[in-house]
C-alpha atoms as a PDB file:
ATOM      1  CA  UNK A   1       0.000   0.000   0.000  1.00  0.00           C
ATOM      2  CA  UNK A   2       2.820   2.321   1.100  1.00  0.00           C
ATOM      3  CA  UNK A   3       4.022   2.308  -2.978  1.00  0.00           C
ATOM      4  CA  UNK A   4       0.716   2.862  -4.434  1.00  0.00           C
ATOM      5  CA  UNK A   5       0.599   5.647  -2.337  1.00  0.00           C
ATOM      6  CA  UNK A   6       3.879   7.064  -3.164  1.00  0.00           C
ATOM      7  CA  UNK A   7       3.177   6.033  -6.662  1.00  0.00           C
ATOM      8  CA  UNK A   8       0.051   7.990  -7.368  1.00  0.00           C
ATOM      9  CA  UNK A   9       1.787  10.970  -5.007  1.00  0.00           C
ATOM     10  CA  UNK A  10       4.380  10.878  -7.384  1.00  0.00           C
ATOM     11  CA  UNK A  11       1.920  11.275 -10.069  1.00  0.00           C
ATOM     12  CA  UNK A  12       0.168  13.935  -8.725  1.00  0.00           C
ATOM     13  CA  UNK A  13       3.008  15.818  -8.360  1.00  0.00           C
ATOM     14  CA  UNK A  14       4.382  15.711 -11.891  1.00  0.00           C
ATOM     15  CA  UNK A  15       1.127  16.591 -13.308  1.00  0.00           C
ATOM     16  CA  UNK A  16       0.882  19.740 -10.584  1.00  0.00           C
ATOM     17  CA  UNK A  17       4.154  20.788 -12.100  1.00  0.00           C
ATOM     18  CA  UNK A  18       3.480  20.603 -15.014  1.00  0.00           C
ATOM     19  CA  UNK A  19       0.494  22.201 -15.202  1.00  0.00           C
ATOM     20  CA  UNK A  20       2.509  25.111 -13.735  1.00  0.00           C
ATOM     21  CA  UNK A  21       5.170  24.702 -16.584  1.00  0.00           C
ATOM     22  CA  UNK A  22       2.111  24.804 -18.775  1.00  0.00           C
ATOM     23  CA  UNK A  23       0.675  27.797 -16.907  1.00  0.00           C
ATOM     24  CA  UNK A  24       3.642  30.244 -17.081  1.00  0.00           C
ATOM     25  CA  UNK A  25       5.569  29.182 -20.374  1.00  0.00           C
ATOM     26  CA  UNK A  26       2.914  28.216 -22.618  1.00  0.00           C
ATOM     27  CA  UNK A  27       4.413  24.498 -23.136  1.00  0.00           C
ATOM     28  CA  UNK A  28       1.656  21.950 -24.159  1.00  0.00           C
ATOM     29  CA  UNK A  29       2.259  19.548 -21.335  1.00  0.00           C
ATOM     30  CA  UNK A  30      -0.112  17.983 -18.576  1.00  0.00           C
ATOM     31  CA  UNK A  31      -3.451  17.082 -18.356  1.00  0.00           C
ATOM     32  CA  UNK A  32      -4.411  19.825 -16.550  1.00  0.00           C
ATOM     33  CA  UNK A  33      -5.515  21.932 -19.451  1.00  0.00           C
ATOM     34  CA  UNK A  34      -7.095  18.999 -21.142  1.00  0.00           C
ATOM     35  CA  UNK A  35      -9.913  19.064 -18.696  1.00  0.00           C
ATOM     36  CA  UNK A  36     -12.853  20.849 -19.816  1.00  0.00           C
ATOM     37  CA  UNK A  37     -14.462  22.012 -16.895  1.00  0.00           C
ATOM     38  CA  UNK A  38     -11.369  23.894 -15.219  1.00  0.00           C
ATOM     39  CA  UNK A  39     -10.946  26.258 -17.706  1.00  0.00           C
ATOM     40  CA  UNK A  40      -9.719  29.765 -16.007  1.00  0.00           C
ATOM     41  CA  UNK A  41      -8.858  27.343 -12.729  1.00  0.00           C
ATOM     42  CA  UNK A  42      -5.824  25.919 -14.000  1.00  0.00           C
ATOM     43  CA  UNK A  43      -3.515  27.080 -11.748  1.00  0.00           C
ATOM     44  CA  UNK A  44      -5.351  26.593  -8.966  1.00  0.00           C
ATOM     45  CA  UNK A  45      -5.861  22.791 -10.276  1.00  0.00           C
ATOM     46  CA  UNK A  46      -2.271  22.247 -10.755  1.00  0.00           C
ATOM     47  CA  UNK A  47      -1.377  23.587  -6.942  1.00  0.00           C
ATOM     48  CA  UNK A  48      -4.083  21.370  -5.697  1.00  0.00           C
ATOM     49  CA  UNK A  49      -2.193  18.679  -6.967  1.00  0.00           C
ATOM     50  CA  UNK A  50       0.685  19.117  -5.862  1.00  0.00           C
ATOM     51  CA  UNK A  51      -0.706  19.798  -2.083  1.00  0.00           C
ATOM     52  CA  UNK A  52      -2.363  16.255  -2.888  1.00  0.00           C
ATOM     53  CA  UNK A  53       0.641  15.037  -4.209  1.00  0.00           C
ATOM     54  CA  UNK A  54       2.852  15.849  -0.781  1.00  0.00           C
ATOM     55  CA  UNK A  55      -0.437  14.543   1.121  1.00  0.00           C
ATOM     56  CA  UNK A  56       0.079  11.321  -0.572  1.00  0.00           C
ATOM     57  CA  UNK A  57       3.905  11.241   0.468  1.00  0.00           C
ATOM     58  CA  UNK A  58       2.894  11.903   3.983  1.00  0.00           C
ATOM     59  CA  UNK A  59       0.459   9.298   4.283  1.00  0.00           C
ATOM     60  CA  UNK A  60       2.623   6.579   2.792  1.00  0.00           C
ATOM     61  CA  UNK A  61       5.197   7.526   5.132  1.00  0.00           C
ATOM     62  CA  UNK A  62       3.013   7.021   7.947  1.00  0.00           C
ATOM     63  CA  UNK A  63       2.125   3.420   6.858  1.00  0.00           C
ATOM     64  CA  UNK A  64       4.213   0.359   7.272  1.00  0.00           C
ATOM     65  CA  UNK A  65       6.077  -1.195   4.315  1.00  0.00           C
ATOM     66  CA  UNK A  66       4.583  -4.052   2.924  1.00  0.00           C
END
């Protein structure tokens, strides 16, 4: 369990940042901007994930391996 978590934290994070990178340089990456119903909220998607993102690496560290 402790991997998924870190796994999908992991995830969340690099799709945070790089809805920032998307954000601020006008690079087509993330999946943030390919959802339809957060246009104007991007950023404030992207953040979100990466608060959900470090979340998800606190709660797998609180688990035990295995």
């Amino acid at each position: 369990m402790k991997e998924l978590l870190e796994f999908l934290g992991l995830l969340a994070v690099i799709q945070g940042v790089m809805g920032l990178v998307h954000e601020f340089t006008d690079w087509k990456w993330g999946l943030v901007q390919k959802v339809g119903f957060l246009d104007g909220a991007e950023v404030y998607a992207s953040v979100a994930l990466l608060v959900l993102g470090a979340a998800l690496f606190a709660a797998a560290e609180s688990r035990k391996p295995g």
